[in-house]
C-alpha atoms as a PDB file:
ATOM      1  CA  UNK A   1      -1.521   8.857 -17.770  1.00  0.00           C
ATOM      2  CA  UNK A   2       0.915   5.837 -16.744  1.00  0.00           C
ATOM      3  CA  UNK A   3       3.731   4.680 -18.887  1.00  0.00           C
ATOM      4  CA  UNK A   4       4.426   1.217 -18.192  1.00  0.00           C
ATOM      5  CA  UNK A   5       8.165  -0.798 -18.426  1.00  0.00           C
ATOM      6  CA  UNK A   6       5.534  -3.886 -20.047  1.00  0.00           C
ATOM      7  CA  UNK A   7       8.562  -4.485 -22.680  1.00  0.00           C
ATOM      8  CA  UNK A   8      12.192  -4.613 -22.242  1.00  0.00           C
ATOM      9  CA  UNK A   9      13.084  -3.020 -25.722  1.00  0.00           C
ATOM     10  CA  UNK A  10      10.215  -1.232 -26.820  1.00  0.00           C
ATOM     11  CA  UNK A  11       9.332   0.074 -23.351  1.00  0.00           C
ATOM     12  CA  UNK A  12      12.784   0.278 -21.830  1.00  0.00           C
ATOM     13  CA  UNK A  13      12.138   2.341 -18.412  1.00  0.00           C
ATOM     14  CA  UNK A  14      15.062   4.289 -18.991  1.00  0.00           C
ATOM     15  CA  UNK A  15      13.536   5.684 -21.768  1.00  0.00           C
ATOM     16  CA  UNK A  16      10.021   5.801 -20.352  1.00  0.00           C
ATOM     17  CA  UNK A  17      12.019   8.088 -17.528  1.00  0.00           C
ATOM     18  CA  UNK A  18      13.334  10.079 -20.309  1.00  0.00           C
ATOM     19  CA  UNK A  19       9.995  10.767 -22.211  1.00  0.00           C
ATOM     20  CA  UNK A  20       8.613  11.843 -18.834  1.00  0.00           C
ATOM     21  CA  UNK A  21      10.710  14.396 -17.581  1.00  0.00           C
ATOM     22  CA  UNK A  22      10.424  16.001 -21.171  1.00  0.00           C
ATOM     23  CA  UNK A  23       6.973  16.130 -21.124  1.00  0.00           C
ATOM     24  CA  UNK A  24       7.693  17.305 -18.107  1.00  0.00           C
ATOM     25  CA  UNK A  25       3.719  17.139 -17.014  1.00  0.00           C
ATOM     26  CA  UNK A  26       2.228  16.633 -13.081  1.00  0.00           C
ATOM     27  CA  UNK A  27      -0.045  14.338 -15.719  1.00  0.00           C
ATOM     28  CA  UNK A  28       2.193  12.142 -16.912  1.00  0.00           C
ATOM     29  CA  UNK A  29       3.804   9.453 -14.635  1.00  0.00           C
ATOM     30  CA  UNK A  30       5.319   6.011 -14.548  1.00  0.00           C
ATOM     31  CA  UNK A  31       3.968   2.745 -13.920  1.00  0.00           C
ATOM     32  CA  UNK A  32       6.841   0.716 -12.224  1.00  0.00           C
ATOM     33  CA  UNK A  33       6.500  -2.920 -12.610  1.00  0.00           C
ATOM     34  CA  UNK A  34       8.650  -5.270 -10.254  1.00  0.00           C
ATOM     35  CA  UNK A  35       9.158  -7.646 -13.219  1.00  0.00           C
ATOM     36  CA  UNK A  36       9.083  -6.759 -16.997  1.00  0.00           C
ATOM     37  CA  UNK A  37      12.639  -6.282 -17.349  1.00  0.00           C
ATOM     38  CA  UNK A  38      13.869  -9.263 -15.515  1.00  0.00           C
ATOM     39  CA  UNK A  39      14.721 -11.328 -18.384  1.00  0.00           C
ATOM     40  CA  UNK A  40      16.196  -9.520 -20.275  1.00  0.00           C
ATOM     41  CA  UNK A  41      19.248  -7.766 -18.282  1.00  0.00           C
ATOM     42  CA  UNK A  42      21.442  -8.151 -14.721  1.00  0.00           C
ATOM     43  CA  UNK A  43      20.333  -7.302 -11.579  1.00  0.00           C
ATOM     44  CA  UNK A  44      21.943  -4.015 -11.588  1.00  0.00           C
ATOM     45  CA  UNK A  45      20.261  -2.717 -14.807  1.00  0.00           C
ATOM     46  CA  UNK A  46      16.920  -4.049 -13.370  1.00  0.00           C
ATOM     47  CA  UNK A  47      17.150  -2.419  -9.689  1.00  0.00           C
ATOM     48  CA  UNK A  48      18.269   0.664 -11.069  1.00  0.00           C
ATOM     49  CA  UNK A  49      15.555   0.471 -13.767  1.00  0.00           C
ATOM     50  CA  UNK A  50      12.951  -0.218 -10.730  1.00  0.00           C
ATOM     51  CA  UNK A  51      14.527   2.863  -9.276  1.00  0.00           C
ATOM     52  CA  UNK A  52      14.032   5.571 -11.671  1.00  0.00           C
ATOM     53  CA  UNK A  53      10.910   4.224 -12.565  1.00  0.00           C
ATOM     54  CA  UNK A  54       9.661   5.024  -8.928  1.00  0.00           C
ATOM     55  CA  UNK A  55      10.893   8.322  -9.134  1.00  0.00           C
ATOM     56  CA  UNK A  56       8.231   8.606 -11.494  1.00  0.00           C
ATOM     57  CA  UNK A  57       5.633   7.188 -10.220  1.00  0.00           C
ATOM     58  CA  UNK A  58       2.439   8.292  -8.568  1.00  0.00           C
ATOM     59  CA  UNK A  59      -0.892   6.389  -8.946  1.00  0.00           C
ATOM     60  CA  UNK A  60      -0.190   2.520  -9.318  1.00  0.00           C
ATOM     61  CA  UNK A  61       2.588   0.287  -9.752  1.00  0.00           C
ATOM     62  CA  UNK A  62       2.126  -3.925 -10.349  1.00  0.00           C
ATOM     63  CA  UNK A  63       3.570  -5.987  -7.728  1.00  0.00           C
ATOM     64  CA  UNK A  64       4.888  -9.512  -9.025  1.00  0.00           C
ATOM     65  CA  UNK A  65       7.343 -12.091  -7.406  1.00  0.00           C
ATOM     66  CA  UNK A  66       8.859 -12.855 -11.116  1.00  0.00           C
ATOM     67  CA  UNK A  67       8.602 -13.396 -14.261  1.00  0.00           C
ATOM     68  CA  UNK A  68       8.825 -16.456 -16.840  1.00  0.00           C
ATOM     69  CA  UNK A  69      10.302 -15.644 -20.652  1.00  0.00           C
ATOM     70  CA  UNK A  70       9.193 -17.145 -23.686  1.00  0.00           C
ATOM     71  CA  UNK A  71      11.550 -20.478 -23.009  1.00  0.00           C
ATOM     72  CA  UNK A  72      10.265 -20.782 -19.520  1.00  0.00           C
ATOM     73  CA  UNK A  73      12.963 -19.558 -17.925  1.00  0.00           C
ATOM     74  CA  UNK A  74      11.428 -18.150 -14.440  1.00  0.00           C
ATOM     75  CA  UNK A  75      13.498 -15.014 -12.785  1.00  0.00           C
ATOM     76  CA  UNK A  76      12.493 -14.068  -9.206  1.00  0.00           C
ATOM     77  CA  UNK A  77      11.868 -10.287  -7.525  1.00  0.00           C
ATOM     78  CA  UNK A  78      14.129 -10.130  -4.823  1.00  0.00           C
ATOM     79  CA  UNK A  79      10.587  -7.977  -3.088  1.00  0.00           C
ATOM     80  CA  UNK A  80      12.391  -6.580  -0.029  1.00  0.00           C
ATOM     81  CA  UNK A  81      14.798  -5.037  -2.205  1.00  0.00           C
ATOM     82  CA  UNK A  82      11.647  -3.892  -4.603  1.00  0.00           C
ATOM     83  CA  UNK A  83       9.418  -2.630  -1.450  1.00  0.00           C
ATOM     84  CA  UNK A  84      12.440  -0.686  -0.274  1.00  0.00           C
ATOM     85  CA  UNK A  85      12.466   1.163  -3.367  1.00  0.00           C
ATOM     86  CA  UNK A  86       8.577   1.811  -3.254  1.00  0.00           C
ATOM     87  CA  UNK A  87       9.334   3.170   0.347  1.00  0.00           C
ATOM     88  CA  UNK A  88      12.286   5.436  -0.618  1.00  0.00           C
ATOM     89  CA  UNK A  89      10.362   7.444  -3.383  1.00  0.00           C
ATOM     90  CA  UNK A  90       7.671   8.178  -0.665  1.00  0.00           C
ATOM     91  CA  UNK A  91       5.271   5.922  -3.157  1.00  0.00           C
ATOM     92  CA  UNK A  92       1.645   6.335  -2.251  1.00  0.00           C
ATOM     93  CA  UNK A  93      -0.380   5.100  -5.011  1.00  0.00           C
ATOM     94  CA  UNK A  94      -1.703   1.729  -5.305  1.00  0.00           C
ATOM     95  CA  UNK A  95      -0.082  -1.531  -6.150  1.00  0.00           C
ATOM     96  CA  UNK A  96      -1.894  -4.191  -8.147  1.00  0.00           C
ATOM     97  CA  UNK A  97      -0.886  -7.708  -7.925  1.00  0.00           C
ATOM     98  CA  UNK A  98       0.039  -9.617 -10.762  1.00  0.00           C
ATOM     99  CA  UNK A  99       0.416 -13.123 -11.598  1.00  0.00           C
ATOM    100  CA  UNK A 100       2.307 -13.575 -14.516  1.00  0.00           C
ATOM    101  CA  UNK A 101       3.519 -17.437 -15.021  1.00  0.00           C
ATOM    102  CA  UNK A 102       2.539 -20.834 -16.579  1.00  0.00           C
ATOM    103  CA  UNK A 103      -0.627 -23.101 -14.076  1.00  0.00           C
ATOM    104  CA  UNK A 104      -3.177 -22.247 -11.528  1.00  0.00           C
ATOM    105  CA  UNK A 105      -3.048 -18.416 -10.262  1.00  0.00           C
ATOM    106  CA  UNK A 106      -5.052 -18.390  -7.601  1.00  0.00           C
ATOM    107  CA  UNK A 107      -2.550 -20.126  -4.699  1.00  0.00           C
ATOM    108  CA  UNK A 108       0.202 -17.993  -5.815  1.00  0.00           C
ATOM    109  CA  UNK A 109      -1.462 -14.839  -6.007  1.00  0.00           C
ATOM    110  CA  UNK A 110      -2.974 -15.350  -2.870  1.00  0.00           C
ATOM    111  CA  UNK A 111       0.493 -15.704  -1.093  1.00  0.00           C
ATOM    112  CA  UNK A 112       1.471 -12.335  -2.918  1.00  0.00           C
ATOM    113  CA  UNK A 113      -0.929 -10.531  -1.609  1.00  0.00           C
ATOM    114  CA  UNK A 114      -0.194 -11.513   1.692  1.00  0.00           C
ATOM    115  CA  UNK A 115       3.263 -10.991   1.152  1.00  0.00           C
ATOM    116  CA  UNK A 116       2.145  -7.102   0.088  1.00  0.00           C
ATOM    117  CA  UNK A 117       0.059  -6.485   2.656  1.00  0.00           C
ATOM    118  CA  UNK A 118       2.979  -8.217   5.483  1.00  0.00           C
ATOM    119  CA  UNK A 119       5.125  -5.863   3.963  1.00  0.00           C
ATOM    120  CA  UNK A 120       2.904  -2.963   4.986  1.00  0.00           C
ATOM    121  CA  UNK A 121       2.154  -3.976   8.082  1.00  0.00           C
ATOM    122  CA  UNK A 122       5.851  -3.805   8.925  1.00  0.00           C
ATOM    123  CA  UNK A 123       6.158  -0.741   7.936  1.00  0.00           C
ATOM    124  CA  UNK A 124       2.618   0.405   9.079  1.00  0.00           C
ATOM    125  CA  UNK A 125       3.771   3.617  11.631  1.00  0.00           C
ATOM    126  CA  UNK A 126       5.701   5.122   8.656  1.00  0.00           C
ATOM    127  CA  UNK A 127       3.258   7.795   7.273  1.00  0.00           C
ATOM    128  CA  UNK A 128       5.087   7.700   3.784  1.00  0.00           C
ATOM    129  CA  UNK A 129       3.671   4.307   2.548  1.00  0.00           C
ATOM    130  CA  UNK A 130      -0.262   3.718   2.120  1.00  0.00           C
ATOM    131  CA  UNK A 131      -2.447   1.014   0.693  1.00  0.00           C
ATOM    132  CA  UNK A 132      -4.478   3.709  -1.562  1.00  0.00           C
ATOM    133  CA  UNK A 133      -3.554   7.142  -3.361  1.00  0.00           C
ATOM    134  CA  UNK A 134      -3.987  10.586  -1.092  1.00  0.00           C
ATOM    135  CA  UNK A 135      -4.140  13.176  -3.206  1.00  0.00           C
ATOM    136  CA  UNK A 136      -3.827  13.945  -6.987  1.00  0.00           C
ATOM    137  CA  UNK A 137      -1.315  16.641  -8.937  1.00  0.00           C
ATOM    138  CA  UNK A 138      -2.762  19.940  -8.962  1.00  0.00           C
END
């Protein structure tokens, strides 16, 4: 089961971070995503957020280059500084691309994904990042 940071106050990762390790379950895990909380706090709050999340994580995370609030302000995932997160926890699950923002999906999706995969390729000879999950919790 994946707890997602989908909503800044109701789903605050912090807390999502502090409900897992109670549960305290190999079953149990977090579902990082690079922009739910970008709205609604600073940069620190939302890197360190990103952070602990991944700490969590193990079987899919959503990859997204921003985010756009209810008055259309957009916010932007700085996605080196995201991916270098991913890479530090030893992530191995999957990422899932999102497109979350007003008009036509399919141009700016497309350029995330080849973002994602770019950013793999980079880092291809480093065994602790893969496209697809390796093995499950005993």
């Amino acid at each position: 089961m994946h707890l997602e940071n989908d909503d800044a106050v109701s789903e605050d990762p912090f807390f999502i971070v502090q409900v897992i390790e109670k549960v305290n379950s190999p079953w149990l895990r977090a579902l990082p995503d690079f922009g739910n909380t970008l709205n609604t706090h600073d940069d620190d709050y939302n890197y360190r957020a990103i952070d602990e999340m991944f700490a969590h994580a193990y079987g899919i995370c959503h990859v997204k280059d921003g985010e756009v609030d209810e008055q259309g302000k957009a916010t932007h995932v700085d996605l080196a500084r995201t991916f270098a997160i991913l890479k530090k926890h030893g992530y191995k699950g999957y990422c899932s691309i999102e497109y979350d923002a007003p008009g036509d999906p399919y141009k700016p999706t497309a350029e995330l994904v080849e973002k994602t995969v770019e950013f793999f390729r980079k880092r291809e000879a480093d065994s602790s990042l893969s496209l697809g999950m390796t093995n499950y919790p005993d």
